[in-house]
Protein backbone atom coordinates (compact mmCIF):
# COMPACT_ATOMS: atom_id res chain seq x y z
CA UNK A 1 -82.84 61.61 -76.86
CA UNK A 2 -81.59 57.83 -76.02
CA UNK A 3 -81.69 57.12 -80.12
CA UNK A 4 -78.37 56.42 -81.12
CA UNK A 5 -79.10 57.71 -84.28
CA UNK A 6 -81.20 60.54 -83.53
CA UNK A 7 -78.20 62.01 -80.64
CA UNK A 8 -76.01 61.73 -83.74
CA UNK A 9 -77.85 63.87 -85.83
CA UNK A 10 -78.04 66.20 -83.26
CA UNK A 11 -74.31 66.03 -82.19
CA UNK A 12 -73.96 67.50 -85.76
CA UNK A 13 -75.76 70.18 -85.34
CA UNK A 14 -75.42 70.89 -82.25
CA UNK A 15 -73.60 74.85 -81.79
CA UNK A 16 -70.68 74.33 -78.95
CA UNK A 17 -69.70 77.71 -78.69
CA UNK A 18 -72.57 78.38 -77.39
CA UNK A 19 -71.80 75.90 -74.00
CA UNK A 20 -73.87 75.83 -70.35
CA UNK A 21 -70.22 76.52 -69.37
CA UNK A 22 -69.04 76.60 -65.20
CA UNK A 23 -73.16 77.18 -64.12
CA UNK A 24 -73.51 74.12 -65.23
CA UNK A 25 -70.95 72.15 -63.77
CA UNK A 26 -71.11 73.86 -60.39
CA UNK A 27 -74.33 71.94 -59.94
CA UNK A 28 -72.68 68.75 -59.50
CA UNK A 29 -69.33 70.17 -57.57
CA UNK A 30 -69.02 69.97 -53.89
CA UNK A 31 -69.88 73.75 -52.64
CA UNK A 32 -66.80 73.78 -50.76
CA UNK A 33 -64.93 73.96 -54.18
CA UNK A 34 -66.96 76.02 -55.78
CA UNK A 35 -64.67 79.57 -55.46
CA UNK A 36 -61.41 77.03 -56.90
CA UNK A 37 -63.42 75.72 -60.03
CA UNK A 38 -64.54 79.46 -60.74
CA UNK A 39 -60.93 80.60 -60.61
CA UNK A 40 -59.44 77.55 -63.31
CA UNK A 41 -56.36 77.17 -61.33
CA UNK A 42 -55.43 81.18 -61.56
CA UNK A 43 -51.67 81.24 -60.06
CA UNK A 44 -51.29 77.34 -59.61
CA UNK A 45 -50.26 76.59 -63.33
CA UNK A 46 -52.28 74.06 -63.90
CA UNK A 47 -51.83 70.69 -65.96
CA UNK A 48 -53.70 70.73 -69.26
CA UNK A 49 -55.54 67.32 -69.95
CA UNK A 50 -58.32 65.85 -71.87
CA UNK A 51 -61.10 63.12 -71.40
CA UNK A 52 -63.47 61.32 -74.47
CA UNK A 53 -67.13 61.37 -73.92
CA UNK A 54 -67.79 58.38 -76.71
CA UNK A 55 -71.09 57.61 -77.27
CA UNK A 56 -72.01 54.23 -79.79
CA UNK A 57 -75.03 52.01 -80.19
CA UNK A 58 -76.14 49.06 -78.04
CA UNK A 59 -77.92 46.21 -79.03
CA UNK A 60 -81.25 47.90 -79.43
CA UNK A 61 -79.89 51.15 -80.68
CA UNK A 62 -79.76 53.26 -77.74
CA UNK A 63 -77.02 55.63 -77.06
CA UNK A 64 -74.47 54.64 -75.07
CA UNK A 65 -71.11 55.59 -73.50
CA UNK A 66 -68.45 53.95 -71.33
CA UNK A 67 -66.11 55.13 -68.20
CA UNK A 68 -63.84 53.33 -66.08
CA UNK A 69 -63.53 53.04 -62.24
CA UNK A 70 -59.75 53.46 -61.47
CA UNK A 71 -57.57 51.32 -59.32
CA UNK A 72 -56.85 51.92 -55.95
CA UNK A 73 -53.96 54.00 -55.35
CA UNK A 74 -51.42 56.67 -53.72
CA UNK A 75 -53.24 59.58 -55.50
CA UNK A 76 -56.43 62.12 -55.70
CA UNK A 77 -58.73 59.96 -58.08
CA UNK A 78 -58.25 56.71 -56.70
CA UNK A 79 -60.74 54.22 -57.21
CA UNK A 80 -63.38 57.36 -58.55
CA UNK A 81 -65.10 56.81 -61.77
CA UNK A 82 -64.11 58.87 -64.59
CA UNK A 83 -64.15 59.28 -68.22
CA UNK A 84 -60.99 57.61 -70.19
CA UNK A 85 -58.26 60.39 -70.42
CA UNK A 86 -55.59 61.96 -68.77
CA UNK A 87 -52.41 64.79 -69.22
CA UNK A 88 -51.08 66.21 -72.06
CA UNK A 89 -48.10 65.05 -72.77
CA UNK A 90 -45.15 66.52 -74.92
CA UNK A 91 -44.94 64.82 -77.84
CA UNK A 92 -48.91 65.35 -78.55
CA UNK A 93 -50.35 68.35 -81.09
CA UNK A 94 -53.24 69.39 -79.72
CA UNK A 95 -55.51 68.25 -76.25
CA UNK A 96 -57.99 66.23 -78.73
CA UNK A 97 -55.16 63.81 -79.62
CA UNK A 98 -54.56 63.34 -75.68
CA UNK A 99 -58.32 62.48 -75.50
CA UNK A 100 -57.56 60.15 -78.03
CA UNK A 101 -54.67 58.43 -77.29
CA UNK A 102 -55.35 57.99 -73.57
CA UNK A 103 -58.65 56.20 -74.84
CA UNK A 104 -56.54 53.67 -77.05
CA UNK A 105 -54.17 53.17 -73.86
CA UNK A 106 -56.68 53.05 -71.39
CA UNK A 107 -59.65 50.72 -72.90
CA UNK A 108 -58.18 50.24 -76.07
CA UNK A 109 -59.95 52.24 -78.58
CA UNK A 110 -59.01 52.34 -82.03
CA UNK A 111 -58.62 56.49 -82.85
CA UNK A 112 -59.33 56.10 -86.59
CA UNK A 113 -63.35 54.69 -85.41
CA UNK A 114 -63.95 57.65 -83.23
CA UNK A 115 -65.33 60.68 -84.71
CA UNK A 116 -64.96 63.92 -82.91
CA UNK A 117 -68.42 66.08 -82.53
CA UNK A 118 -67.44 68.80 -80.35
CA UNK A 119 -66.05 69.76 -76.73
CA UNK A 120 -67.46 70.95 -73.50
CA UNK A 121 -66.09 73.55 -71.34
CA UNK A 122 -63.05 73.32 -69.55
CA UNK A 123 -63.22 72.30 -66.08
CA UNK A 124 -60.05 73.12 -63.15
CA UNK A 125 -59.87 70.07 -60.70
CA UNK A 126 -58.61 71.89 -57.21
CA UNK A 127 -56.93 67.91 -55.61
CA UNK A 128 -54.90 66.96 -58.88
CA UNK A 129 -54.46 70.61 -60.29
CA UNK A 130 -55.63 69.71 -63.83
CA UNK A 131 -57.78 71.17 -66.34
CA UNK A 132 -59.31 69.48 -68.33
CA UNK A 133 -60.71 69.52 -71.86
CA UNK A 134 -63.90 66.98 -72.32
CA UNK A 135 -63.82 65.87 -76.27
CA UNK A 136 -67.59 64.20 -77.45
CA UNK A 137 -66.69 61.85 -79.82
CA UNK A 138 -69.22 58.51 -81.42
CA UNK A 139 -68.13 55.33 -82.71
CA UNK A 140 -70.76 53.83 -85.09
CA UNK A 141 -70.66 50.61 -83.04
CA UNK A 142 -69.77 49.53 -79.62
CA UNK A 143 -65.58 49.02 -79.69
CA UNK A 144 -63.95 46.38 -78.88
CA UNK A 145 -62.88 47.21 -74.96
CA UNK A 146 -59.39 46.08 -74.07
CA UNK A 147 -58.61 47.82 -70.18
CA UNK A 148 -54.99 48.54 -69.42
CA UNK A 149 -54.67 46.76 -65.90
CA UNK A 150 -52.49 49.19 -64.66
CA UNK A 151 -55.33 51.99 -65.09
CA UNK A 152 -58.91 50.72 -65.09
CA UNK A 153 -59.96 48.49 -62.29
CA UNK A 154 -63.50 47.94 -64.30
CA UNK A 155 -65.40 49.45 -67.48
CA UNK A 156 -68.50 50.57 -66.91
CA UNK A 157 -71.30 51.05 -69.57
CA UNK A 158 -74.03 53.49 -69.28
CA UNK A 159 -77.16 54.19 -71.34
CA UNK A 160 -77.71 58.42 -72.50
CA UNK A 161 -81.07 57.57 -71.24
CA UNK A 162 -79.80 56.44 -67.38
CA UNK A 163 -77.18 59.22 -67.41
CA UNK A 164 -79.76 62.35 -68.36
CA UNK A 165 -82.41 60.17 -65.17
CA UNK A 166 -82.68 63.14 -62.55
CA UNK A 167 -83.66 60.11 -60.16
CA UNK A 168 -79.70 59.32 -60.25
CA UNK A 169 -78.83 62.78 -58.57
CA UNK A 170 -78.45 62.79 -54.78
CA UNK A 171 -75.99 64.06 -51.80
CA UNK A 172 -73.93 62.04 -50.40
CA UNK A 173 -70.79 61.99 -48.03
CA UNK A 174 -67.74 60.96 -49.52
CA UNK A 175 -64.52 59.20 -47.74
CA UNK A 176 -61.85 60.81 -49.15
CA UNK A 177 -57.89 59.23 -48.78
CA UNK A 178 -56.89 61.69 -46.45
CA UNK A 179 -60.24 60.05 -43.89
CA UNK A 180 -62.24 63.18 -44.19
CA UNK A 181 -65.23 63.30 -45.33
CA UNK A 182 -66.69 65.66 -48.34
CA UNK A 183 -70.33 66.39 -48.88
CA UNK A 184 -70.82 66.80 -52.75
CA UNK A 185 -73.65 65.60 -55.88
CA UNK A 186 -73.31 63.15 -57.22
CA UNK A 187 -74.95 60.56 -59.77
CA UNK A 188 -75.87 56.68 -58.27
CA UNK A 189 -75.80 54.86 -61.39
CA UNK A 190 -77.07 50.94 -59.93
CA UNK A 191 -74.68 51.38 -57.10
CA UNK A 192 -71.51 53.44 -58.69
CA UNK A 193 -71.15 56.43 -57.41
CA UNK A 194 -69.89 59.28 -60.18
CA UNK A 195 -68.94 62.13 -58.70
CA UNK A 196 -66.39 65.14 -58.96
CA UNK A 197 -65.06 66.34 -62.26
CA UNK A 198 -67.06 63.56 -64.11
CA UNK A 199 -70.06 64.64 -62.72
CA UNK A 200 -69.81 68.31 -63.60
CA UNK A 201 -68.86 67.48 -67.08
CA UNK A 202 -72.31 64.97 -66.84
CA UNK A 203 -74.19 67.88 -65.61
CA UNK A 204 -73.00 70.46 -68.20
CA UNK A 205 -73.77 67.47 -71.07
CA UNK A 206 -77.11 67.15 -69.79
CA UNK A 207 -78.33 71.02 -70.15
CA UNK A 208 -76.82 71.10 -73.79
CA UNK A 209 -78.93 68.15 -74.49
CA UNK A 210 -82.11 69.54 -72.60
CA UNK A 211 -81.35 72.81 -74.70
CA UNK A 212 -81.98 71.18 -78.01
């Protein structure tokens, strides 16, 4: 369903209370993790946080969506690739607006030219303790990207069509900051690794769409 126009229709129509849900996402999560992701952070009080799946039209109409690589740094995601997003902070009414708002900081996305379609299920990430909400949202052409410096080393832009490829799945050990090294799925998009939390909420994205 590449169509830009066709994976709208279907957004709006699509039922997501009926969601793939943890199955899904444990295909992509490093088995190691597995019994943490299952429990969503029981006893650790987790930080509540959003990302924005946005999806918009490229030059020949196929549908489209961007993440970001993040800089390197002193924490548990740096330099991964991950949707635009981040905590919930105080001041904000609901976990959609965080999806929102961390989009217009991040990459510079006006709010008012996204329109919200729907959420996937909640996902628990064990290294940062967050859990977070993924919002599908479309924008009826490609925005105007503007990266914050301080928070996205690079945008990256991905066809549906390249994302949904099964030839993009493989294993693969991963150096993590601490010098270990973590066997998990993950998705080689032309030499960018996705893995982690973005690739569970890829892999739960991809069964609602094979479902339709």
């Amino acid at each position: 369903m590449p169509d830009f126009h066709d994976f709208v229709r279907y957004l709006e129509n699509a039922d997501f209370s009926n969601l793939p849900g943890v199955q899904a996402q444990l295909q992509m999560a490093p088995s190691i993790r597995h019994t943490d992701i299952r429990n969503m952070g029981l006893g650790r009080n987790p930080v509540q946080s959003s990302v924005l799946l946005l999806f918009y039209p490229d030059k020949v109409q196929q549908a489209t969506t961007v993440l970001i690589q993040r800089p390197e740094y002193d924490g548990a995601h740096s330099g991964q690739i991950s949707f635009p997003g981040g905590r919930r902070e105080t001041g904000d009414p609901d976990l959609a607006y965080t999806a929102l708002r961390e989009a217009k900081e991040e990459i510079g996305v006006d709010p008012g030219l996204v329109d919200l379609k729907g959420k996937l299920t909640e996902l628990f990430i064990p290294p940062s303790n967050f859990i977070v909400t993924p919002f599908i949202g479309i924008s009826k052409s490609r925005p105007d990207f503007i990266p914050d410096p301080g928070e996205v080393a690079a945008i990256l832009e991905f066809s549906l069509k390249d994302l949904l490829n099964p030839a993009c799945m493989e294993m693969k050990h991963i150096r993590l900051r601490d010098g270990h090294r973590l066997e998990t799925p993950c998705y080689n998009m032309n030499g960018h690794i996705i893995w982690g939390a973005t690739a569970m909420i890829i892999s739960e994205m991809a069964e609602v769409i094979a479902a339709k």
